[in-house]
N, C-alpha and C. Protein backbone atom coordinates (compact mmCIF):
# COMPACT_ATOMS: atom_id res chain seq x y z
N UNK A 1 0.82 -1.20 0.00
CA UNK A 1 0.00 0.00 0.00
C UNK A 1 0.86 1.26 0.00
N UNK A 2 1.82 1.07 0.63
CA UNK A 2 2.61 2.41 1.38
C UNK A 2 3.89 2.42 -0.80
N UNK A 3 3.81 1.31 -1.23
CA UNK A 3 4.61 1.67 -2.76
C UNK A 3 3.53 2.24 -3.46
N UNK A 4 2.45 1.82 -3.50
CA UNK A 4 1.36 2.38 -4.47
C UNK A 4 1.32 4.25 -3.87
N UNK A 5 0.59 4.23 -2.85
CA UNK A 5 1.13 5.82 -2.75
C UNK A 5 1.87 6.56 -2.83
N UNK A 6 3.61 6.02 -2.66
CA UNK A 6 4.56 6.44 -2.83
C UNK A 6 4.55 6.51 -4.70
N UNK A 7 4.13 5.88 -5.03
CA UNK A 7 4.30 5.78 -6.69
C UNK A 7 3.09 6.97 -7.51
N UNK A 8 1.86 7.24 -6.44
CA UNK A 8 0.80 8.17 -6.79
C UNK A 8 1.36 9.48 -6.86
N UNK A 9 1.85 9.64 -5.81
CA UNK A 9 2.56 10.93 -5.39
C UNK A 9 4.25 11.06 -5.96
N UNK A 10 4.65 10.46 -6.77
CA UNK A 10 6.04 10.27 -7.67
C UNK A 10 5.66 10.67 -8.75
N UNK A 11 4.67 9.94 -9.37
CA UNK A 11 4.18 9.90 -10.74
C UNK A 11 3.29 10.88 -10.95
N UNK A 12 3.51 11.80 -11.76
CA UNK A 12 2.64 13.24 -12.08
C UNK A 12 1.85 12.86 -12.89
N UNK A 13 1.42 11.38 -13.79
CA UNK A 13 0.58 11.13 -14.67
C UNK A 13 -0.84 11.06 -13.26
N UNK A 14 -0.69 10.27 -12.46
CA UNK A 14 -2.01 9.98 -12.15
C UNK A 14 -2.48 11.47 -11.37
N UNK A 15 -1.68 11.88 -11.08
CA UNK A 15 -2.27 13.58 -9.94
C UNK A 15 -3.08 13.90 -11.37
N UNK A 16 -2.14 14.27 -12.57
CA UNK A 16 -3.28 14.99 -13.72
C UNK A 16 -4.28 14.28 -14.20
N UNK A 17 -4.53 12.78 -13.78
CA UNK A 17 -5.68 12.40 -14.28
C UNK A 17 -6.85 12.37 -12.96
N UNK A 18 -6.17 12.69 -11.91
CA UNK A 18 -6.92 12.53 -10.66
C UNK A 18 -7.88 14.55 -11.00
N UNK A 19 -7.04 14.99 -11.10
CA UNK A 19 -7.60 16.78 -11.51
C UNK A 19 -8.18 16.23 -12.14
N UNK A 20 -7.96 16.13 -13.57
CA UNK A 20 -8.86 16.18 -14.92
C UNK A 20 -10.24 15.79 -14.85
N UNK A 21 -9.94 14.45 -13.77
CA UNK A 21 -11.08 13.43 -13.49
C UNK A 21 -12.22 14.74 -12.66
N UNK A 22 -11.29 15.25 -11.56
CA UNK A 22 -12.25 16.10 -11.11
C UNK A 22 -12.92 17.39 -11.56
N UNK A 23 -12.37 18.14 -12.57
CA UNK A 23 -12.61 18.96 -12.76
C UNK A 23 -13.75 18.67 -13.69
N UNK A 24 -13.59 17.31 -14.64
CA UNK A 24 -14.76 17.14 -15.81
C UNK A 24 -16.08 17.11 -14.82
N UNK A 25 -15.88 16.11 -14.10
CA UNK A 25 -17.33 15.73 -13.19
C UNK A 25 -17.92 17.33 -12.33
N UNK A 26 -17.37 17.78 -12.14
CA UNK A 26 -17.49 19.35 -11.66
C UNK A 26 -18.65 19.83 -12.71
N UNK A 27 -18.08 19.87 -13.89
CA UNK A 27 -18.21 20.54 -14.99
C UNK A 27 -19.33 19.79 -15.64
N UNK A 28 -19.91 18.69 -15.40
CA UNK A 28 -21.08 18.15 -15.67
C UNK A 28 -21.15 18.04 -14.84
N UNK A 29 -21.36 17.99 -13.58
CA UNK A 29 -22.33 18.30 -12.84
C UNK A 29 -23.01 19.78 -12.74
N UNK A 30 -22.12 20.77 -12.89
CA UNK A 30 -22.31 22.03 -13.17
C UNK A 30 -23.24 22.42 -14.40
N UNK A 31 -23.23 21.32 -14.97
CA UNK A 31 -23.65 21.53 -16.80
C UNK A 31 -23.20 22.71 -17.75
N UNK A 32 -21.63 22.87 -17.34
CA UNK A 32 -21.43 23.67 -18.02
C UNK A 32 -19.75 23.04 -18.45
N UNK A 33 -19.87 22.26 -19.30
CA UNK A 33 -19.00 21.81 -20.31
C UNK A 33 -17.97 22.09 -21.17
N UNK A 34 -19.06 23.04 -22.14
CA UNK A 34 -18.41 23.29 -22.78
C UNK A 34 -17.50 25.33 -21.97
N UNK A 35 -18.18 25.10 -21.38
CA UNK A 35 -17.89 26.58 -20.78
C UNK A 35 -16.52 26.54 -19.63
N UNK A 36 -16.41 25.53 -18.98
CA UNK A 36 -15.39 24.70 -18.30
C UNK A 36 -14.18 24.82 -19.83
N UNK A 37 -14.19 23.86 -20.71
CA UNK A 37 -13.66 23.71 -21.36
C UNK A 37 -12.94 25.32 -22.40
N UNK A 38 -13.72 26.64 -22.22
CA UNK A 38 -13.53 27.72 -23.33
C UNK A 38 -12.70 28.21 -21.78
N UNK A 39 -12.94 28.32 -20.13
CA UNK A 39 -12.08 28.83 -19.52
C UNK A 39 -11.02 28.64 -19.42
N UNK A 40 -10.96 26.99 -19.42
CA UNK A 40 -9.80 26.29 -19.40
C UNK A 40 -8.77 26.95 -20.17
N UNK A 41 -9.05 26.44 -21.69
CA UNK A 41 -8.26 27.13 -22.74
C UNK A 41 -7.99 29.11 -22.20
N UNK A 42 -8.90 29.96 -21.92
CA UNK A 42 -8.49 31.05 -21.39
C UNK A 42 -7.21 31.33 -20.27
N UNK A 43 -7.43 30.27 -19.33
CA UNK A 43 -6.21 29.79 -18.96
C UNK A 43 -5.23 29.85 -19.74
N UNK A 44 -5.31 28.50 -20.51
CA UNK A 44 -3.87 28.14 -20.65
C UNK A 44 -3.14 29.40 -21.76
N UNK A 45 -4.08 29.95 -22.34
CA UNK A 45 -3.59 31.43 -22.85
C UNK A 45 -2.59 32.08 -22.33
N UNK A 46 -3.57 32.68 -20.90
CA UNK A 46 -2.62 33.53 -20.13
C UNK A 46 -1.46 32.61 -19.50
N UNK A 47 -1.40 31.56 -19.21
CA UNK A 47 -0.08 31.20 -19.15
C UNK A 47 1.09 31.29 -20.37
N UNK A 48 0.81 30.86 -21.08
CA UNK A 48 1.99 31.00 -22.40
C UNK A 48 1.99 32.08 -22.61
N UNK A 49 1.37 33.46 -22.22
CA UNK A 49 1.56 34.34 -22.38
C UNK A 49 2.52 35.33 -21.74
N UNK A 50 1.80 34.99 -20.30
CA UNK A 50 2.94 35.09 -19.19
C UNK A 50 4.53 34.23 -19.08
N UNK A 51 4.71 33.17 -19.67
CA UNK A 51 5.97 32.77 -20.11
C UNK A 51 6.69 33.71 -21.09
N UNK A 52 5.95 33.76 -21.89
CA UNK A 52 6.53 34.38 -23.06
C UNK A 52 7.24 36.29 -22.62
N UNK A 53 6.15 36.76 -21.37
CA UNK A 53 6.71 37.85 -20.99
C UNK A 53 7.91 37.55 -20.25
N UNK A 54 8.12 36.38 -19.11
CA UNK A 54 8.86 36.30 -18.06
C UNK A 54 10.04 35.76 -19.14
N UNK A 55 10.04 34.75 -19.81
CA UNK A 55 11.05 34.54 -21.15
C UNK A 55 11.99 35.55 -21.74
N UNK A 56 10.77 36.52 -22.21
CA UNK A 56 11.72 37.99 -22.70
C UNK A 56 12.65 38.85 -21.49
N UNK A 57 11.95 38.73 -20.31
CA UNK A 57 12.58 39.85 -19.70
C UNK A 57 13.45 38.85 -18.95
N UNK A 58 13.59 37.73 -18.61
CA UNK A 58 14.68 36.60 -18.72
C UNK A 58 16.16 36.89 -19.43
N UNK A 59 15.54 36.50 -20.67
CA UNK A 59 16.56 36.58 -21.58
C UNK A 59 17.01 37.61 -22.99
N UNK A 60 15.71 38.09 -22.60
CA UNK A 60 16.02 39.63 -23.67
C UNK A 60 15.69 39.13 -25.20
N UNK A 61 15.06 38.24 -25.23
CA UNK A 61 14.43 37.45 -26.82
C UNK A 61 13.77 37.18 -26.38
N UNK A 62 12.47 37.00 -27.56
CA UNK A 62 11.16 36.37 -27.90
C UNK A 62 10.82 35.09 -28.58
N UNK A 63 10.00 34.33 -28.11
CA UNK A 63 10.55 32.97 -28.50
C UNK A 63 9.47 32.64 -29.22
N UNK A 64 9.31 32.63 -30.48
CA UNK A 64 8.41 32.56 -31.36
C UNK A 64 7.06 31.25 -31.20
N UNK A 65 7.96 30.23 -30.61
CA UNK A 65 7.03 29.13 -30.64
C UNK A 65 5.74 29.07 -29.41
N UNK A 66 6.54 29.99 -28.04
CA UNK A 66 5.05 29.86 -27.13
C UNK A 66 4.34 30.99 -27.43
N UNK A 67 4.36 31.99 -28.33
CA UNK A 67 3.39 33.06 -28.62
C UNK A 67 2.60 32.44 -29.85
N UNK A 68 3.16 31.33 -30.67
CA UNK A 68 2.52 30.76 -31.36
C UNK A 68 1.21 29.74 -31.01
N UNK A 69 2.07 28.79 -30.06
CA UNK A 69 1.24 28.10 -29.32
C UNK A 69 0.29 29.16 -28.67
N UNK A 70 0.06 30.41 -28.26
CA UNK A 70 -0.90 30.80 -27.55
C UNK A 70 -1.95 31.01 -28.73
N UNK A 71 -1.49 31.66 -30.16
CA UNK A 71 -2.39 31.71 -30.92
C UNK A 71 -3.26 31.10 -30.78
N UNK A 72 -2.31 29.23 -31.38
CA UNK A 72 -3.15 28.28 -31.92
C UNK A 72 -4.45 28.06 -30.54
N UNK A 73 -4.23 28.30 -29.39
CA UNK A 73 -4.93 28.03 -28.40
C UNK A 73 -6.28 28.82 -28.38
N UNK A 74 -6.00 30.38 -28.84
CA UNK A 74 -7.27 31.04 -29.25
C UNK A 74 -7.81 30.89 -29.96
N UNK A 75 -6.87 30.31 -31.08
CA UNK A 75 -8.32 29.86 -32.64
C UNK A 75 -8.68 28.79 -32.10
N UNK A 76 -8.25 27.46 -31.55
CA UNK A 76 -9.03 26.62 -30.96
C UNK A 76 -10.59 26.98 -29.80
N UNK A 77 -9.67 27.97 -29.16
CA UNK A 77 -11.06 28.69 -28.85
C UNK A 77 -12.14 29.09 -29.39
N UNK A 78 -11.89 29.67 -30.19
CA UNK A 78 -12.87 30.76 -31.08
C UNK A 78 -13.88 29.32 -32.12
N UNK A 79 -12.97 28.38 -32.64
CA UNK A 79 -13.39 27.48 -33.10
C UNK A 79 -14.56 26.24 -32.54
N UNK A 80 -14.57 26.27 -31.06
CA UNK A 80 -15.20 25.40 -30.37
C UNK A 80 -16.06 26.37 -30.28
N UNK A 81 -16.12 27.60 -29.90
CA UNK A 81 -17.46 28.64 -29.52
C UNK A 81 -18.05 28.76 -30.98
N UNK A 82 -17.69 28.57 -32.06
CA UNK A 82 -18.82 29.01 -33.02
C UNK A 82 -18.88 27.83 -33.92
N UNK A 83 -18.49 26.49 -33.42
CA UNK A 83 -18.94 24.99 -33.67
C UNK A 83 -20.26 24.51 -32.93
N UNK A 84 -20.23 25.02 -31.69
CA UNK A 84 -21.33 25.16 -30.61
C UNK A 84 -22.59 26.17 -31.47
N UNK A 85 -22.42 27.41 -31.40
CA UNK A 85 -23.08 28.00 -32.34
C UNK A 85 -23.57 27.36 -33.77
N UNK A 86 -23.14 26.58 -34.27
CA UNK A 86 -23.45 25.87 -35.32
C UNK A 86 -24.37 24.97 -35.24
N UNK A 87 -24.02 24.25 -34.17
CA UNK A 87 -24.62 23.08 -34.10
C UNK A 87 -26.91 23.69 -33.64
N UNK A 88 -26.77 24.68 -34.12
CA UNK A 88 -28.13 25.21 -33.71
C UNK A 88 -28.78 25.85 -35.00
N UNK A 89 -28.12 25.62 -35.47
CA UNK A 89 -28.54 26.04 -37.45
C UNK A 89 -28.68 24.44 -38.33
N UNK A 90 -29.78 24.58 -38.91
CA UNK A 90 -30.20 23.44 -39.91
C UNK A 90 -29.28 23.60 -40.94
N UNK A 91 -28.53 22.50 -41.75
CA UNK A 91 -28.24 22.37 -42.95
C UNK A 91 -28.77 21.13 -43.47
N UNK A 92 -29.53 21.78 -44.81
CA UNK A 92 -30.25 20.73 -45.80
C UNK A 92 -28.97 21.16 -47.03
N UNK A 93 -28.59 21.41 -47.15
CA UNK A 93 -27.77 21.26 -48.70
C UNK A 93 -26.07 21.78 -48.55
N UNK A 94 -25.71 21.68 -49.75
CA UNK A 94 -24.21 22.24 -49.47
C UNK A 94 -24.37 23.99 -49.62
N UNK A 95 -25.31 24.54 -50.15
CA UNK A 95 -25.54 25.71 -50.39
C UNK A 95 -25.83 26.02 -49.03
N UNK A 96 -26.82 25.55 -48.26
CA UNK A 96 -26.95 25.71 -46.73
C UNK A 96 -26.15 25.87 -45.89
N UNK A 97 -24.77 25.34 -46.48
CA UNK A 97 -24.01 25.40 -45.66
C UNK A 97 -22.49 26.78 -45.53
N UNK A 98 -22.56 26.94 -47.03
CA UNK A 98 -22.02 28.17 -47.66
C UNK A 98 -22.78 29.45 -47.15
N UNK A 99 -23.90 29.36 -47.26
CA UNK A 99 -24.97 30.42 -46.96
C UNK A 99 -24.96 31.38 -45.45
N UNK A 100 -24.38 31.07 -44.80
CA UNK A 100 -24.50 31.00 -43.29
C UNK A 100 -23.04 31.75 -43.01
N UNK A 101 -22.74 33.00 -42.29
CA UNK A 101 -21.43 33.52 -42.34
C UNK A 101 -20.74 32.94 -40.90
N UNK A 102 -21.41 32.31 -40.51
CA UNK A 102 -21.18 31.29 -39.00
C UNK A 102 -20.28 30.08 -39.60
N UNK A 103 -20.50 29.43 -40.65
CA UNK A 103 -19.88 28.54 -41.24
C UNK A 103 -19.09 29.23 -42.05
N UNK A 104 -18.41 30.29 -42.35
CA UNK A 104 -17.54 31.03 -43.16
C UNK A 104 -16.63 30.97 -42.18
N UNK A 105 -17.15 31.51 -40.80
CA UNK A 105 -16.51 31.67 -39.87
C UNK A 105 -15.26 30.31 -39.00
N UNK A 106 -16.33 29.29 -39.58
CA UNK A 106 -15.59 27.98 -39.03
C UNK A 106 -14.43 27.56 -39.82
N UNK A 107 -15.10 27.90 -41.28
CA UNK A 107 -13.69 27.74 -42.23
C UNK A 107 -12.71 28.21 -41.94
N UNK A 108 -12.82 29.82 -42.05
CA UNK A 108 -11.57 31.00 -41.96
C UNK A 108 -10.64 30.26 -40.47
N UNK A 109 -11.54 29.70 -39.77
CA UNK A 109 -10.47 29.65 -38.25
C UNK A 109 -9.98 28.46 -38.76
N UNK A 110 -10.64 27.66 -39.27
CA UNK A 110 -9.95 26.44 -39.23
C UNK A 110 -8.23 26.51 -40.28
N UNK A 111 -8.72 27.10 -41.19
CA UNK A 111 -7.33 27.56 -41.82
C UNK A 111 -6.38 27.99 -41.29
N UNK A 112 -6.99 29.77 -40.55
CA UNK A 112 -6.06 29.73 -39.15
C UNK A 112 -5.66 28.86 -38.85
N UNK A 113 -6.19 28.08 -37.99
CA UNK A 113 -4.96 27.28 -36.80
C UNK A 113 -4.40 26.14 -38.19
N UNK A 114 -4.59 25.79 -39.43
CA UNK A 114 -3.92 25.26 -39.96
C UNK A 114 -2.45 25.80 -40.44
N UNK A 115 -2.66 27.18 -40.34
CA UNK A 115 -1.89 28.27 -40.76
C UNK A 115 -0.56 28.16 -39.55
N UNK A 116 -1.35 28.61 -38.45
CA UNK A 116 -0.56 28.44 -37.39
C UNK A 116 0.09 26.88 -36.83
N UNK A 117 -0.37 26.05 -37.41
CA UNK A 117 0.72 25.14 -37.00
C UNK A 117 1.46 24.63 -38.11
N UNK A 118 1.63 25.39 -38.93
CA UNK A 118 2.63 25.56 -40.11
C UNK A 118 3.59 26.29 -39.27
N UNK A 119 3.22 27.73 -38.81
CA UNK A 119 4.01 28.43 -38.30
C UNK A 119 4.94 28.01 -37.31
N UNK A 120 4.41 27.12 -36.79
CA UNK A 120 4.67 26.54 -35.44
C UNK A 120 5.95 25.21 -35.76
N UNK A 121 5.35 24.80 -36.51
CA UNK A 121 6.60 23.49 -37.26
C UNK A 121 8.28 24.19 -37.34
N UNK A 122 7.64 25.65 -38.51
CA UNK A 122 8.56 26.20 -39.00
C UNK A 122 9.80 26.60 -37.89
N UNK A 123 8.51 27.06 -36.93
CA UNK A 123 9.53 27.97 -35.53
C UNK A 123 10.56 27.10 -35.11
N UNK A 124 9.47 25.69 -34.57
CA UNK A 124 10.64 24.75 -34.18
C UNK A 124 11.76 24.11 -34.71
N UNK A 125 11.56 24.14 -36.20
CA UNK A 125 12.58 23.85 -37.15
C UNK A 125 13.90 24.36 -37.50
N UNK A 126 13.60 26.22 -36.78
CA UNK A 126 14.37 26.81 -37.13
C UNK A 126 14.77 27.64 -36.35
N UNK A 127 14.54 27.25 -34.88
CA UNK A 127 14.92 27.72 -33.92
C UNK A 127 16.33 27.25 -33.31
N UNK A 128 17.29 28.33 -32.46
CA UNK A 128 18.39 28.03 -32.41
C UNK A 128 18.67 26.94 -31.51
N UNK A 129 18.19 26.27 -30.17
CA UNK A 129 18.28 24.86 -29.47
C UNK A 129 18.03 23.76 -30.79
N UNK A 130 17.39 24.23 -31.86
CA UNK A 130 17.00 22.62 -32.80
C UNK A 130 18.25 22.93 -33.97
N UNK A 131 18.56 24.05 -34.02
CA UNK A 131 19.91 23.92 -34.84
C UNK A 131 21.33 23.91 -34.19
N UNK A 132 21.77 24.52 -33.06
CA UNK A 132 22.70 23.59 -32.26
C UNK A 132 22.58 22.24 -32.26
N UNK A 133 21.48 21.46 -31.82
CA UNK A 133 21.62 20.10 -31.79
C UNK A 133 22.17 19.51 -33.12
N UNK A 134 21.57 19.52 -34.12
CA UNK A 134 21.75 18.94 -35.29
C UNK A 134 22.73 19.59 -35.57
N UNK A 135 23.81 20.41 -35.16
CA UNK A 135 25.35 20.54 -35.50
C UNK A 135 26.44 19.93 -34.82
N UNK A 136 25.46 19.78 -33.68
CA UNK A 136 26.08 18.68 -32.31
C UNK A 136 26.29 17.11 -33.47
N UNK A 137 24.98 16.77 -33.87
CA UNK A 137 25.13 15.65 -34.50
C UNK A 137 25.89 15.61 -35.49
N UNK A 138 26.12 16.24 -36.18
CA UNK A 138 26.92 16.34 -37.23
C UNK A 138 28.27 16.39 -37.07
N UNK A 139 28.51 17.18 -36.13
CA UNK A 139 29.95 16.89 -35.34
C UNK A 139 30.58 15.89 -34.87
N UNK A 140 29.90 14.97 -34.68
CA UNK A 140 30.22 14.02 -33.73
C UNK A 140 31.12 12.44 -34.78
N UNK A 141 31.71 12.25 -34.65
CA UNK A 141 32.62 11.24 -35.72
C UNK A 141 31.32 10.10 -35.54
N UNK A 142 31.77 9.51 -36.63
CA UNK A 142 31.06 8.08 -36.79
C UNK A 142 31.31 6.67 -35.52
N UNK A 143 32.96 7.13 -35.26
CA UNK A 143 33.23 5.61 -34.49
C UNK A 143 32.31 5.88 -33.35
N UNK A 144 32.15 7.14 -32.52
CA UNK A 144 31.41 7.24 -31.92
C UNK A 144 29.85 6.72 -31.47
N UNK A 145 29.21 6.58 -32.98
CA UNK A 145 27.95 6.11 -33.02
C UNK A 145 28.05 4.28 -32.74
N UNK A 146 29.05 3.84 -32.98
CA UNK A 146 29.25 2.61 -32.63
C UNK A 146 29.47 2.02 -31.53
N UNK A 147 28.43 1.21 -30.61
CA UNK A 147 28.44 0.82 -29.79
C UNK A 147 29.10 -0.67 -29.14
């Protein structure tokens, strides 16, 4: 008994599923779901946001990838609030579905965040920790790789 707790309280997987667990049941019981879910994300906004300030004044650079990630976190937002909105409009045809600037709206974001995790690839691709490494590797002789 006394390893299993010791292993509860080691292991940070089960604490976040022990939250998660609680916060969903909260949140239906509350019946408010999806509203739980749009704060949440408001959250995690202002955190990457607040990194991204404490980051700069850290180190005097801006680090492209958690201001990105905060984007993608608001179009995910914006995207679940007017999917919800959707889901309260009839579509009988594909014209029905063009017709409606609510569904224009779902497109345009969805591109967004397709947009943005282009951006986001790119950042990490070409950011200076991912190009040190891969000069690290390159450096390194072959006999080395041999074990």
């Amino acid at each position: 008994m006394k390893t299993f707790i010791g292993r509860f309280y080691r292991d940070k997987f089960y604490i976040e599923i022990v939250v998660a667990a609680a916060l969903f049941f909260t949140a239906l019981i509350a019946d408010m779901l999806i509203e739980f879910i749009i704060y949440m994300l408001y959250f995690i906004i202002f955190l990457e946001i607040t990194r991204a300030v404490i980051n700069y004044i850290r180190e005097q650079r801006v680090v492209l990838s958690i201001l990105v990630d905060a984007f993608i976190i608001l179009a995910l937002r914006e995207l679940i609030v007017n999917v919800v909105k959707i889901n309260n409009e009839n579509l009988d045809s594909i014209e029905a579905l063009f017709a409606s600037s609510l569904n224009w709206n779902v497109l345009i974001i969805s591109g967004v965040i397709l947009f943005l995790l282009l951006v986001r690839y790119l950042s990490v691709k070409t950011s200076q920790r991912y190009m040190f490494e891969r000069k690290k590797l390159k450096s390194i002789p072959e006999d080395e790789y041999v074990s």
